[in-house]
C-alpha atoms as a PDB file:
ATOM      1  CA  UNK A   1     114.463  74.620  90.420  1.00  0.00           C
ATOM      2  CA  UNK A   2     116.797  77.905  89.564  1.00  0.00           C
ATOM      3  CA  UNK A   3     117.253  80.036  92.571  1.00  0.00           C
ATOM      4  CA  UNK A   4     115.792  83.526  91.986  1.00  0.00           C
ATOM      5  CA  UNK A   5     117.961  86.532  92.952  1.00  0.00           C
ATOM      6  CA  UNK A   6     115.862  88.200  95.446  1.00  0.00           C
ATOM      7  CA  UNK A   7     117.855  91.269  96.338  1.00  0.00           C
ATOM      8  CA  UNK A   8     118.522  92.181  92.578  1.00  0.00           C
ATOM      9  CA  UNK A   9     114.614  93.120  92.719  1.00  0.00           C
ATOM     10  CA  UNK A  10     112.977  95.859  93.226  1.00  0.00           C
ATOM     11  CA  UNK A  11     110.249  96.495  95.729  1.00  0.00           C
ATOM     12  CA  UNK A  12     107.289  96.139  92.818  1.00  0.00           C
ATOM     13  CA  UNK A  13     108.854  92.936  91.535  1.00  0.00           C
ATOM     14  CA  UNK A  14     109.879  91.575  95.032  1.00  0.00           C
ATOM     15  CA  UNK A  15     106.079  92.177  95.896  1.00  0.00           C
ATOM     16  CA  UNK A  16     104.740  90.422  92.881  1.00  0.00           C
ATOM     17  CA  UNK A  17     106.905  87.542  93.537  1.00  0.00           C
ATOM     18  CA  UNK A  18     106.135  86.823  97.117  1.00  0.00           C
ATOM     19  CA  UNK A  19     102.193  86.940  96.190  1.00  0.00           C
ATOM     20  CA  UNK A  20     102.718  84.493  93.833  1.00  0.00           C
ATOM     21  CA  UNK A  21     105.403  82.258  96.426  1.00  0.00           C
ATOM     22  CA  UNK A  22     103.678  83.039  99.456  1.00  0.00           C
ATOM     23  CA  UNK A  23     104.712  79.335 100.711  1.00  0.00           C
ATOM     24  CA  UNK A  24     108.367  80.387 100.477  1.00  0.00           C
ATOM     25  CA  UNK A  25     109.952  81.413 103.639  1.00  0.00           C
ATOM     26  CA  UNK A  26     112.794  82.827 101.963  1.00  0.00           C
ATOM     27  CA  UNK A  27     110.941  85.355  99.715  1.00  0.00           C
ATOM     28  CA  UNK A  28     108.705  86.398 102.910  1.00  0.00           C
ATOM     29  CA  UNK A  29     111.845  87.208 104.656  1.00  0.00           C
ATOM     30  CA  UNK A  30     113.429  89.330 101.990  1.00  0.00           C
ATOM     31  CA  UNK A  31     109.639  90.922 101.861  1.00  0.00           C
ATOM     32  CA  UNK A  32     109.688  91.510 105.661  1.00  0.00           C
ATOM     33  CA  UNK A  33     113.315  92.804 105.520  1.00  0.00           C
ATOM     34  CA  UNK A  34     112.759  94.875 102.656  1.00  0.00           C
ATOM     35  CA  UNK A  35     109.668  96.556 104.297  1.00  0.00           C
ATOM     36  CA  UNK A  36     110.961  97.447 107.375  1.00  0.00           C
ATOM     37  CA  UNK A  37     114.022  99.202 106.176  1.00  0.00           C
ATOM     38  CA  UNK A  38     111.868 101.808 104.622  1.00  0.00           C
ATOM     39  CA  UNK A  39     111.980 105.002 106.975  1.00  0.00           C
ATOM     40  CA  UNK A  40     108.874 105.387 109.061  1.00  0.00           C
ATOM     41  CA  UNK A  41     107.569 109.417 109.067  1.00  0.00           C
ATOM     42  CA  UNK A  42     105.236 110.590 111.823  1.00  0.00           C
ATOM     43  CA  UNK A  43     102.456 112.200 109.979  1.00  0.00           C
ATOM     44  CA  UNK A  44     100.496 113.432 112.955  1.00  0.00           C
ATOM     45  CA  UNK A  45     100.192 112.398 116.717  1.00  0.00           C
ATOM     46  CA  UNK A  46      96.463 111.350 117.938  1.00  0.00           C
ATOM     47  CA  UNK A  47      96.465 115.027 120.218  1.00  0.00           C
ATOM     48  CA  UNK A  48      97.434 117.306 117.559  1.00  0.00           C
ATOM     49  CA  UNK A  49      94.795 119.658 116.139  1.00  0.00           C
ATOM     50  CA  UNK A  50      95.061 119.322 112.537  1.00  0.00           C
ATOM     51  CA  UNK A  51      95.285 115.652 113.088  1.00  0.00           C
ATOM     52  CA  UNK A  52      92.520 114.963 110.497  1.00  0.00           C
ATOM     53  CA  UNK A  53      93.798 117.677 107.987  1.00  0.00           C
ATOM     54  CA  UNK A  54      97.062 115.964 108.316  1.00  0.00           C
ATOM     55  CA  UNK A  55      95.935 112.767 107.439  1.00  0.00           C
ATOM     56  CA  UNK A  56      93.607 113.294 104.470  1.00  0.00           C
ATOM     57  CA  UNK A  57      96.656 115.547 103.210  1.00  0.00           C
ATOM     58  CA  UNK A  58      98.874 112.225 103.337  1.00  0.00           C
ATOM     59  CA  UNK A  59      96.286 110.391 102.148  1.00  0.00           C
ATOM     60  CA  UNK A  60      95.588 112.827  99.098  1.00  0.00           C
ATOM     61  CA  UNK A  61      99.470 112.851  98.433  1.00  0.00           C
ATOM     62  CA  UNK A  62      99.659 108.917  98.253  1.00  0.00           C
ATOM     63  CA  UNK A  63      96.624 108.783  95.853  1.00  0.00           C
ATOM     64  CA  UNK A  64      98.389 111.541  93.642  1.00  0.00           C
ATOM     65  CA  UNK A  65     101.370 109.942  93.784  1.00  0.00           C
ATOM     66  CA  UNK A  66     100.003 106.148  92.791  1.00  0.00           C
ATOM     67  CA  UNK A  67      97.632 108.172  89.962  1.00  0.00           C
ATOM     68  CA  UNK A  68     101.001 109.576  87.985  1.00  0.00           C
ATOM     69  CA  UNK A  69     102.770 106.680  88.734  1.00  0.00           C
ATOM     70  CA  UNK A  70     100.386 104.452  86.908  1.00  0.00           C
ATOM     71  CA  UNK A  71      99.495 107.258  84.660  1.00  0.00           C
ATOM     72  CA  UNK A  72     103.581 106.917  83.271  1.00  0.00           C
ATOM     73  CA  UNK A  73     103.189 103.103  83.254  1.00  0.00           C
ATOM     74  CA  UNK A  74     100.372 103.568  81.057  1.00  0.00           C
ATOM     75  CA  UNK A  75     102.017 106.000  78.404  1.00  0.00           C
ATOM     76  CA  UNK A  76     105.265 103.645  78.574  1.00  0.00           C
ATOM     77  CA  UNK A  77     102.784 100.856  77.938  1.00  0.00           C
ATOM     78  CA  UNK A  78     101.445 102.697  74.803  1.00  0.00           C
ATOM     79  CA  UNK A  79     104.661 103.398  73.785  1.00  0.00           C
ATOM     80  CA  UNK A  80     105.754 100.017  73.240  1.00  0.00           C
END
């Protein structure tokens, strides 16, 4: 079995790998390690007053962000 090169990935392909190895302690590390290096923002504490309007901002910013990001998969996809 060839060893795979875990750090040379990037967080989409390190993602897809460990679904498909979840047995493989190694990869679940590198997933764990991965993930919790990623800076953590505060988006709004439970006794702030636009805590709701805070959230469904993030939340609408996330969705936008995934919806272009697949959108310019797609056109590379069509591309090729």
């Amino acid at each position: 079995m060839s060893q795979v090169n875990l750090d040379a990935m990037n967080d989409a392909e390190l993602k897809r790998y460990f679904l498909s190895n979840r047995q493989d302690q190694d990869t679940f590390q590198a997933y764990l390690d991965r993930f919790s290096q990623r800076p953590k923002t505060v988006i709004a504490r439970p006794s702030d007053p636009d805590f709701d309007a805070k959230i469904q901002a993030a939340i609408r910013q996330k969705l936008e962000a995934l919806g272009s990001s697949q959108a310019d998969n797609n056109t590379v996809e069509r591309m090729e």
